[in-house]
N, C-alpha and C. Protein backbone atom coordinates (compact mmCIF):
# COMPACT_ATOMS: atom_id res chain seq x y z
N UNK A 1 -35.97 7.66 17.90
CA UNK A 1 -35.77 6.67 16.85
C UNK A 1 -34.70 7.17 15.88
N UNK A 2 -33.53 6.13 15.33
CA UNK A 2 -32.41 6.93 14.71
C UNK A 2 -33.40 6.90 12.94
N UNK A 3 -32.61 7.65 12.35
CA UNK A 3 -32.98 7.80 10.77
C UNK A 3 -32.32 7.05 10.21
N UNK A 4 -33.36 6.37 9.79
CA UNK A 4 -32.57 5.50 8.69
C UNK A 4 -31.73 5.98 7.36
N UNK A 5 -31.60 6.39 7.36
CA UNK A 5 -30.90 7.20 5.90
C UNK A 5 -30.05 8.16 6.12
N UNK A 6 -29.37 8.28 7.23
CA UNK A 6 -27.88 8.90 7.64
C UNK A 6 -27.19 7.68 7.51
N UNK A 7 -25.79 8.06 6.89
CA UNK A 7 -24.36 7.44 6.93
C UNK A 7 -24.12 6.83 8.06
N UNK A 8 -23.58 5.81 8.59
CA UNK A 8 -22.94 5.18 9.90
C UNK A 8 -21.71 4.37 9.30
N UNK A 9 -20.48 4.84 9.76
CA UNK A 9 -19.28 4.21 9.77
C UNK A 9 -18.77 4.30 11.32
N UNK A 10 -18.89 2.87 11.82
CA UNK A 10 -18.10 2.79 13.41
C UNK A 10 -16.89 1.78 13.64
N UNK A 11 -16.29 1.81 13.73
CA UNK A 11 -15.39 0.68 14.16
C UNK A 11 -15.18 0.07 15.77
N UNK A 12 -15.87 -1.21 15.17
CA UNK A 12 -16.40 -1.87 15.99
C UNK A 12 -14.86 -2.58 16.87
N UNK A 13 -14.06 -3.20 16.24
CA UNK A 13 -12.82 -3.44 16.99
C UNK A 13 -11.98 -3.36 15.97
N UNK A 14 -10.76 -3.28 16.26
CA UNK A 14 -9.29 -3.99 15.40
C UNK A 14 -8.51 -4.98 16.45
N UNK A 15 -7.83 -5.82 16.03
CA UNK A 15 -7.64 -7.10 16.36
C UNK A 15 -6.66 -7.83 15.19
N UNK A 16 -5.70 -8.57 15.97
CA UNK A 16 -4.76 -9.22 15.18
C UNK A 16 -5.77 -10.87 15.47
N UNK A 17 -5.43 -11.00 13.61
CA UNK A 17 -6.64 -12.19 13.22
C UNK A 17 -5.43 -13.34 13.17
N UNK A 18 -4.07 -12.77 12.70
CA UNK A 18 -3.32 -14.11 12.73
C UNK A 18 -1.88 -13.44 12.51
N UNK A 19 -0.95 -14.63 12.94
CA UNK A 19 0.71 -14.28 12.64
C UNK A 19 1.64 -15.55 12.84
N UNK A 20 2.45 -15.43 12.12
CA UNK A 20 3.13 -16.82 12.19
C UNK A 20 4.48 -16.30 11.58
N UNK A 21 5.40 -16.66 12.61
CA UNK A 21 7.20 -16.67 12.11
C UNK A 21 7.53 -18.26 11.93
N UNK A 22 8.94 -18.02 10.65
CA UNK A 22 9.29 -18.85 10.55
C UNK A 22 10.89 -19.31 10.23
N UNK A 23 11.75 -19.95 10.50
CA UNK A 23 13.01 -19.42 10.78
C UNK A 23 13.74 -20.62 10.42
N UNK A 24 13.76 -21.63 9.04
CA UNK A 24 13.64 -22.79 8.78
C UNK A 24 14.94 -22.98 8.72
N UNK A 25 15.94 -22.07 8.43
CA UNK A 25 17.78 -22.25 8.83
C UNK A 25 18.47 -21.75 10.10
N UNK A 26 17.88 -21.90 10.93
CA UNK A 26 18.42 -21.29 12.05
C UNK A 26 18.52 -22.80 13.24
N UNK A 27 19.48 -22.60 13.71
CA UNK A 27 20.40 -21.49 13.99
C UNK A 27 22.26 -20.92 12.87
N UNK A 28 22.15 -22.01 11.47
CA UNK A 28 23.33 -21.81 11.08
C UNK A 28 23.32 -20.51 10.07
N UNK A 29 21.88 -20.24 9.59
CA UNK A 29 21.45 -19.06 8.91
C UNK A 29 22.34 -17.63 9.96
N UNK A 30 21.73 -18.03 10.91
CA UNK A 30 22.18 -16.74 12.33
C UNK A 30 23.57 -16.22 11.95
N UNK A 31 24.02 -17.04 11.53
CA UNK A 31 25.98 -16.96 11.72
C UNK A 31 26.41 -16.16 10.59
N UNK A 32 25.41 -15.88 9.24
CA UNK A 32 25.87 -15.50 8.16
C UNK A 32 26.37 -14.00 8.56
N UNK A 33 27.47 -13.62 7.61
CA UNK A 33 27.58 -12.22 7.55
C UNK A 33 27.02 -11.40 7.06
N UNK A 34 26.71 -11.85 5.46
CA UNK A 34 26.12 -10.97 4.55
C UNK A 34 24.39 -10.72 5.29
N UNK A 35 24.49 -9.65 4.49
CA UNK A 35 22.74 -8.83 4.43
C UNK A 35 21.94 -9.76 3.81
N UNK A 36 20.70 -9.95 4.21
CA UNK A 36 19.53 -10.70 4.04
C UNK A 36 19.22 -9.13 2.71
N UNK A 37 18.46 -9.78 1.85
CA UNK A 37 17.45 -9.20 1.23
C UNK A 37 15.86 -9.51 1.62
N UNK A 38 15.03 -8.23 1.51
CA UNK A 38 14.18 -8.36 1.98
C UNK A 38 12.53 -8.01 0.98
N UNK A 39 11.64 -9.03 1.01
CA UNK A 39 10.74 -8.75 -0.29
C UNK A 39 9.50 -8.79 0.83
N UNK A 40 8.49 -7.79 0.69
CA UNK A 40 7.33 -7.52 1.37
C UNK A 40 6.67 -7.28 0.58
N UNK A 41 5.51 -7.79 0.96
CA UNK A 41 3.78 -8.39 0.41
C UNK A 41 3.01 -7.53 0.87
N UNK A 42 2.15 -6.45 0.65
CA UNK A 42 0.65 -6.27 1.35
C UNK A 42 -0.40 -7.00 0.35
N UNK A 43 -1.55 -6.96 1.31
CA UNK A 43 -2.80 -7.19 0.62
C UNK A 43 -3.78 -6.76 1.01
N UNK A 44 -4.72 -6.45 1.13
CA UNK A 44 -6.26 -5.76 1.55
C UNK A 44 -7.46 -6.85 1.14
N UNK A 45 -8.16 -7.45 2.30
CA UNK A 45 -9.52 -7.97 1.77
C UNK A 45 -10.71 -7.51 2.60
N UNK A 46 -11.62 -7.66 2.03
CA UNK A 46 -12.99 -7.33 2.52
C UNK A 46 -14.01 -8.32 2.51
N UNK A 47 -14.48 -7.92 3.59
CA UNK A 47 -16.00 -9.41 3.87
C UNK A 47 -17.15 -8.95 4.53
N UNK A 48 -18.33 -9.15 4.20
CA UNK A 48 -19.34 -9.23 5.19
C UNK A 48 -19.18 -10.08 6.22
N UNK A 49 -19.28 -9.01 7.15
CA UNK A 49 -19.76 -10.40 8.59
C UNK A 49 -21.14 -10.28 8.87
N UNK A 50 -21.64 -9.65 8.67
CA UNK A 50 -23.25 -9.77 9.17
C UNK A 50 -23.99 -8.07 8.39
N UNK A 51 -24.97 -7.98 8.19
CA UNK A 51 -25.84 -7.46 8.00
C UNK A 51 -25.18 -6.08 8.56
N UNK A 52 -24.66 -5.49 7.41
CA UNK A 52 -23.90 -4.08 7.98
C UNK A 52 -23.27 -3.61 8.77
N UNK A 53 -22.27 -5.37 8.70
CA UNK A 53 -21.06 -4.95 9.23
C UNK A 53 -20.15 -5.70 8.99
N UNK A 54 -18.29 -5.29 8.94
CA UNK A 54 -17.79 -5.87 7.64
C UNK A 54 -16.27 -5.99 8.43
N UNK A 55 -15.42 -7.15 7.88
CA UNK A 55 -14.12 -7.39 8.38
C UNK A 55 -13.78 -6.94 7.45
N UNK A 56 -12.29 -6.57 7.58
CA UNK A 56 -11.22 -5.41 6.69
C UNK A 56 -10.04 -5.97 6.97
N UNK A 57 -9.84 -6.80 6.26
CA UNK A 57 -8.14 -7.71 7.02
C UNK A 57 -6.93 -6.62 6.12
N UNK A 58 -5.70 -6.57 6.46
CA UNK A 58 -4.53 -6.01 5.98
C UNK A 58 -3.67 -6.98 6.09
N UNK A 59 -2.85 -8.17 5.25
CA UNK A 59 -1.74 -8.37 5.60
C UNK A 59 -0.10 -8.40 5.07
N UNK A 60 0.36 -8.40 5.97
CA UNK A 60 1.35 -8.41 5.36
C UNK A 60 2.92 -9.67 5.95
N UNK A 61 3.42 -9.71 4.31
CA UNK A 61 4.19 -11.12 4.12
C UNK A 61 5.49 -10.53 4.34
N UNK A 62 6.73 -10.85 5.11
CA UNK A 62 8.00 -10.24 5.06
C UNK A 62 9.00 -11.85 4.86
N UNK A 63 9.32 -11.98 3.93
CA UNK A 63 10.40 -12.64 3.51
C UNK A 63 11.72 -12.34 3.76
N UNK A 64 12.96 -12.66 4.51
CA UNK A 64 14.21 -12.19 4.09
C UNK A 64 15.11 -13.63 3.87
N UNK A 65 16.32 -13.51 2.86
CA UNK A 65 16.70 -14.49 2.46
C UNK A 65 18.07 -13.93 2.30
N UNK A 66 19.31 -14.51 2.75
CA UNK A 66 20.69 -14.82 2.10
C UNK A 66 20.91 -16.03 1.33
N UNK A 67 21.02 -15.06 -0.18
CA UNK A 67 20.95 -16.29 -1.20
C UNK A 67 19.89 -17.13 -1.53
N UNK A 68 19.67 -18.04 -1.24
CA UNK A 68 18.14 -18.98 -1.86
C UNK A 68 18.04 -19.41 -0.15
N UNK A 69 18.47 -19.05 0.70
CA UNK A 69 18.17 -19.57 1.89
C UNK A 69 17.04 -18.81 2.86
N UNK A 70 16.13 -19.05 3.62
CA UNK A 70 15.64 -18.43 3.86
C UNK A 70 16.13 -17.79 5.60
N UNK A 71 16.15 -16.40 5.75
CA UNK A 71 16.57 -15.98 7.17
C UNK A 71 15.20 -16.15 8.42
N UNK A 72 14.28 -15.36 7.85
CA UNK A 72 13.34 -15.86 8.52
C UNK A 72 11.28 -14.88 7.79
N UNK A 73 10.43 -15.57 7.85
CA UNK A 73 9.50 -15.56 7.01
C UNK A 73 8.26 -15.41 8.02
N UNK A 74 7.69 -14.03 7.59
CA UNK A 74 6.59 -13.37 8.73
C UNK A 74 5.38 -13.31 7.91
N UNK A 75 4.72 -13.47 8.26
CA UNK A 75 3.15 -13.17 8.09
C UNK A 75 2.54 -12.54 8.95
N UNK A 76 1.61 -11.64 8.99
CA UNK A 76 0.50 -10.98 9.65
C UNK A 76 -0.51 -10.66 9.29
N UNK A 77 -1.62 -10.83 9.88
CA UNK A 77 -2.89 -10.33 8.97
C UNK A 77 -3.59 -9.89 10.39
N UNK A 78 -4.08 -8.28 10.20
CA UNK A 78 -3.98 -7.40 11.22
C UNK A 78 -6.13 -7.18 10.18
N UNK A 79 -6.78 -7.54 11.17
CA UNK A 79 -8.17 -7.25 11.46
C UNK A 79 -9.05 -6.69 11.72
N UNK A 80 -10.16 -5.36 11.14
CA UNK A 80 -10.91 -4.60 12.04
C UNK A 80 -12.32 -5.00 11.57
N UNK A 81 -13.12 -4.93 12.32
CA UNK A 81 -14.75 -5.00 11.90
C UNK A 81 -15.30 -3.49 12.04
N UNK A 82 -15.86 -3.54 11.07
CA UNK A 82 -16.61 -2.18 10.78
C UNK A 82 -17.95 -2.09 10.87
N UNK A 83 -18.85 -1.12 11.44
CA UNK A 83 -20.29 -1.31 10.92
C UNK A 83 -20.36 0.23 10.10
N UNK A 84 -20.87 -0.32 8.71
CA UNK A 84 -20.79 0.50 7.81
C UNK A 84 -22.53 0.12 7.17
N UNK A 85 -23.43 1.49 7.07
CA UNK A 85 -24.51 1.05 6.74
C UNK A 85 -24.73 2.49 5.92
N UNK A 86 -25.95 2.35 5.09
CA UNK A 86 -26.73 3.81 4.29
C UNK A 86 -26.02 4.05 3.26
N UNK A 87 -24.29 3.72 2.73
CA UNK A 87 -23.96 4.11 1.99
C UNK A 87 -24.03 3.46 0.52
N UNK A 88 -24.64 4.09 -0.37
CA UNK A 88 -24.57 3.57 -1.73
C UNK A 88 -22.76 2.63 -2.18
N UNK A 89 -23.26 2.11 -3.41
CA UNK A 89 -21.86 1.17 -3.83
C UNK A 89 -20.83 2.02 -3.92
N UNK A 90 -20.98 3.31 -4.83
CA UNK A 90 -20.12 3.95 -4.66
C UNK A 90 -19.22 3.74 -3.95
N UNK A 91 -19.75 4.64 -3.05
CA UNK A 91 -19.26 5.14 -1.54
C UNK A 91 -18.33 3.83 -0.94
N UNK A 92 -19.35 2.57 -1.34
CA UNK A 92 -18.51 1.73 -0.22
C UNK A 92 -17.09 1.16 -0.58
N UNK A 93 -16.79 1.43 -1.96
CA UNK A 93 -15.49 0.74 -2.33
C UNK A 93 -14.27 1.38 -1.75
N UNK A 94 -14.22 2.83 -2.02
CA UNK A 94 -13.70 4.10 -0.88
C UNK A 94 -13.28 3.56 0.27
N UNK A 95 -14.71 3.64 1.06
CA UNK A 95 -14.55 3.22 2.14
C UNK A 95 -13.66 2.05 2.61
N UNK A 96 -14.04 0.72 1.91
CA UNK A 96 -13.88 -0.49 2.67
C UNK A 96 -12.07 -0.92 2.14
N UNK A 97 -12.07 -0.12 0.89
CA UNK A 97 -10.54 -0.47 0.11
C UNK A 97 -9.44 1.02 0.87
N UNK A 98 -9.79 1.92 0.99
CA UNK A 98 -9.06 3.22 1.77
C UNK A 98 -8.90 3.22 3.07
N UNK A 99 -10.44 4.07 3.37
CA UNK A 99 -10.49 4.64 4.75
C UNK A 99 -10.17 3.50 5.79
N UNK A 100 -11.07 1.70 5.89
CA UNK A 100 -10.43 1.09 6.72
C UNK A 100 -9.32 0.68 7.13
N UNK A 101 -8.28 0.30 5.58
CA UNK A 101 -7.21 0.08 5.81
C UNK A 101 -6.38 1.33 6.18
N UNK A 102 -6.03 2.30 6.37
CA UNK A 102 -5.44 3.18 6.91
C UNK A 102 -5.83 3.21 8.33
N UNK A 103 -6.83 2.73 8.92
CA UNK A 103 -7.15 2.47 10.30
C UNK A 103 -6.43 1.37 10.80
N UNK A 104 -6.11 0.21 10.28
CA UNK A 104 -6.05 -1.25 10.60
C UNK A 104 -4.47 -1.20 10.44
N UNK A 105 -3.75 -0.58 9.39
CA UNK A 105 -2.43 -0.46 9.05
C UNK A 105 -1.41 0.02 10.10
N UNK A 106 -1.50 1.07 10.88
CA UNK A 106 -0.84 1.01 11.86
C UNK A 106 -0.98 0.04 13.19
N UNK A 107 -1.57 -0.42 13.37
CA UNK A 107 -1.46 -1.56 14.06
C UNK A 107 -0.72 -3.06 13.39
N UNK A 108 -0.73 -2.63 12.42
CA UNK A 108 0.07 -4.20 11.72
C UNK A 108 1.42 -3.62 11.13
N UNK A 109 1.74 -2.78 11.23
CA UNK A 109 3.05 -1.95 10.86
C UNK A 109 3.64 -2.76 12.76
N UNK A 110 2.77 -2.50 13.59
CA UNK A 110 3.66 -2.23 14.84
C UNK A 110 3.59 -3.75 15.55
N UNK A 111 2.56 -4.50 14.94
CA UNK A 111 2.70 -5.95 15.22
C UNK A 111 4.41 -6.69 14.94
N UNK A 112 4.28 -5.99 12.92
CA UNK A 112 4.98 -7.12 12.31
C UNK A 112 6.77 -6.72 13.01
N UNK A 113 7.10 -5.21 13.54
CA UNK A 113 8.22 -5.13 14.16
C UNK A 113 8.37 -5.64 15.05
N UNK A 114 7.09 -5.74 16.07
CA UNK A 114 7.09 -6.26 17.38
C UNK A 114 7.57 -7.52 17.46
N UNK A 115 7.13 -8.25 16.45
CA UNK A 115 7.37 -9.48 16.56
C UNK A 115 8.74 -10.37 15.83
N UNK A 116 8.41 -9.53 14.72
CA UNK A 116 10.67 -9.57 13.82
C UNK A 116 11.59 -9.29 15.44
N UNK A 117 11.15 -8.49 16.08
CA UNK A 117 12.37 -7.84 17.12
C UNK A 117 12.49 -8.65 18.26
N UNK A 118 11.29 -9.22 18.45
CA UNK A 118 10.97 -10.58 19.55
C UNK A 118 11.48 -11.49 19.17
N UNK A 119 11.87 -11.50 17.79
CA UNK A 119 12.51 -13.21 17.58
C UNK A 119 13.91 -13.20 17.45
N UNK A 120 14.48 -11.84 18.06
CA UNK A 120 16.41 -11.87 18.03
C UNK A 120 16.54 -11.20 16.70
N UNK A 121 15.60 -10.77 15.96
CA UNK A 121 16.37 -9.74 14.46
C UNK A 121 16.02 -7.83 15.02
N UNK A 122 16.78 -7.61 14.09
CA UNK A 122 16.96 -5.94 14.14
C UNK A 122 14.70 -5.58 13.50
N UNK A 123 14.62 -4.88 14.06
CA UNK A 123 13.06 -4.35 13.43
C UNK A 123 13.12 -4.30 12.45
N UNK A 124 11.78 -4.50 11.01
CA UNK A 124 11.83 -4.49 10.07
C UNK A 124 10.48 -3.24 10.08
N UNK A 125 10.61 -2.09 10.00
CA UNK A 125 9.44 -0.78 10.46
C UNK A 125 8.79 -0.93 8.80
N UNK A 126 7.71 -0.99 8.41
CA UNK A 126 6.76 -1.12 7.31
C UNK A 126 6.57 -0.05 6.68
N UNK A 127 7.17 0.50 5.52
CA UNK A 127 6.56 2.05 5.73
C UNK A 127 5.11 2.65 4.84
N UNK A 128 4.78 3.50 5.21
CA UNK A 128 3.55 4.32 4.95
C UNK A 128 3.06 4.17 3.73
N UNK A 129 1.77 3.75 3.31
CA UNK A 129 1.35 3.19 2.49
C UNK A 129 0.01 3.99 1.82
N UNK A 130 0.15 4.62 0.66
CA UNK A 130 -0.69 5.13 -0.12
C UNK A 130 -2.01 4.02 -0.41
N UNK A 131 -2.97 3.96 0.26
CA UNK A 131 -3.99 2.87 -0.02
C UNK A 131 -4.98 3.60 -0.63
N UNK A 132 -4.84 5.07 -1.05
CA UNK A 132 -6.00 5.46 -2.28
C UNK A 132 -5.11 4.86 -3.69
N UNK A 133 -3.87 5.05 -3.85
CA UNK A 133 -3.03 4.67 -4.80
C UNK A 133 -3.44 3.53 -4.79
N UNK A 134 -3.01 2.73 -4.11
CA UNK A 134 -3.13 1.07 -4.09
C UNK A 134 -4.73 0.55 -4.41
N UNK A 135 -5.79 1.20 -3.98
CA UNK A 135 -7.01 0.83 -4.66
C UNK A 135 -7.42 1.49 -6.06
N UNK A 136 -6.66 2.56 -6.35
CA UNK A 136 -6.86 2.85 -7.50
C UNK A 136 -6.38 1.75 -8.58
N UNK A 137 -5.29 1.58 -8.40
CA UNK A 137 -4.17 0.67 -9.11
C UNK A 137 -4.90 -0.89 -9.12
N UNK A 138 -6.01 -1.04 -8.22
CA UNK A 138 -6.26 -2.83 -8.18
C UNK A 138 -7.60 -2.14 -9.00
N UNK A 139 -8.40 -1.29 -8.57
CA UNK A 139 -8.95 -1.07 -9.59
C UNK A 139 -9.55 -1.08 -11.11
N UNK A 140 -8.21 -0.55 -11.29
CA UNK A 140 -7.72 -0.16 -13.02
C UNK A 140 -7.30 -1.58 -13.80
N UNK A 141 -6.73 -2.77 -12.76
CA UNK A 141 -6.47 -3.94 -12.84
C UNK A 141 -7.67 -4.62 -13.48
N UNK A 142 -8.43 -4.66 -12.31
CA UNK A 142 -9.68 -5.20 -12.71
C UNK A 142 -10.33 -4.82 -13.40
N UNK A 143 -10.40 -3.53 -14.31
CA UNK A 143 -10.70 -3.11 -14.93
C UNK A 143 -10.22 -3.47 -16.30
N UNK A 144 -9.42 -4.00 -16.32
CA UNK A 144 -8.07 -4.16 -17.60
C UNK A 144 -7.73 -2.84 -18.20
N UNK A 145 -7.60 -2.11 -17.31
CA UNK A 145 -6.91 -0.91 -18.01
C UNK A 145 -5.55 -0.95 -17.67
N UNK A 146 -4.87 -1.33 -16.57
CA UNK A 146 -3.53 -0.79 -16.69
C UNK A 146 -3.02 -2.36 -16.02
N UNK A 147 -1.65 -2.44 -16.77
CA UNK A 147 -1.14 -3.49 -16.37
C UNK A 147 -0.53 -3.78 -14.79
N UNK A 148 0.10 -4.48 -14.48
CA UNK A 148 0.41 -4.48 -12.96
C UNK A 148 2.27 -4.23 -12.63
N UNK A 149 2.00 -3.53 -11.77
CA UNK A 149 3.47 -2.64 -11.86
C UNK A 149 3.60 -3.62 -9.71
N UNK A 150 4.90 -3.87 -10.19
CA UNK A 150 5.36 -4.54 -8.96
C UNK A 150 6.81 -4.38 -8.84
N UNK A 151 7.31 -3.83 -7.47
CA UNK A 151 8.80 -3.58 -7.65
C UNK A 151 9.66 -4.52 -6.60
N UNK A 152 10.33 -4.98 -7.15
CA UNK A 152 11.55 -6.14 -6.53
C UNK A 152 12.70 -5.62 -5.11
């Protein structure tokens, strides 16, 4: 019989939950010379799916634009279910805002190139992402302690 009162963190799958390109000037966008600028989104959410055990979505938004035009516009939201049980609240914010997303993140790093590079553009590679920083920082938010720092 297992003990009830040991820790259990398993990951049950990861899984791409959704993705969608979009390329609303093309093909005369294609022809431009100049460099696209490029503005990227993450986000982190958390959910119960059932009785101690929990989806962990990551996604991420890639915009690129010459001028007010758009080049072409990615979304991904990259999915793992977790069964996470025994651990106090503490513990679980850690967990479900850190440790999963650093599991789930390289797989949506290698989606969102896969799929920029599948549609005729050069790879757009995601890079490495401090997600104790990043939950500290949404944190402190919600907390109203520190204002929100976002860079262009």
């Amino acid at each position: 019989m297992a003990d009830e009162t040991n820790p259990v963190f398993q990951i049950q799958r990861v899984y791409l939950k959704e993705s969608s390109l979009e390329q609303p000037n093309s093909p005369a966008i294609l022809l431009e010379k100049e460099q696209p600028s490029v503005d990227i989104q993450l986000g982190v959410e958390a959910n119960a799916a059932a009785d101690g055990v929990f989806e962990v979505c990551v996604t991420a938004t890639v915009h690129t634009k010459i001028s007010d035009k758009t080049v072409f516009l990615v979304e991904v939201k990259q999915a793992g279910i977790f069964e996470i049980r025994n651990l106090n609240e503490e513990q679980m914010g850690p967990i479900m805002g850190i440790a999963c997303p650093q599991i789930v993140y390289p797989y949506l790093r290698a989606n969102v190139a896969d799929l920029i590079q599948r549609s005729g553009f050069p790879p757009v590679h995601l890079s490495e992402i401090n997600f104790q920083a990043m939950y500290e920082q949404q944190r402190a938010q919600a907390a109203g302690e520190a204002p929100s720092i976002t860079t262009q």
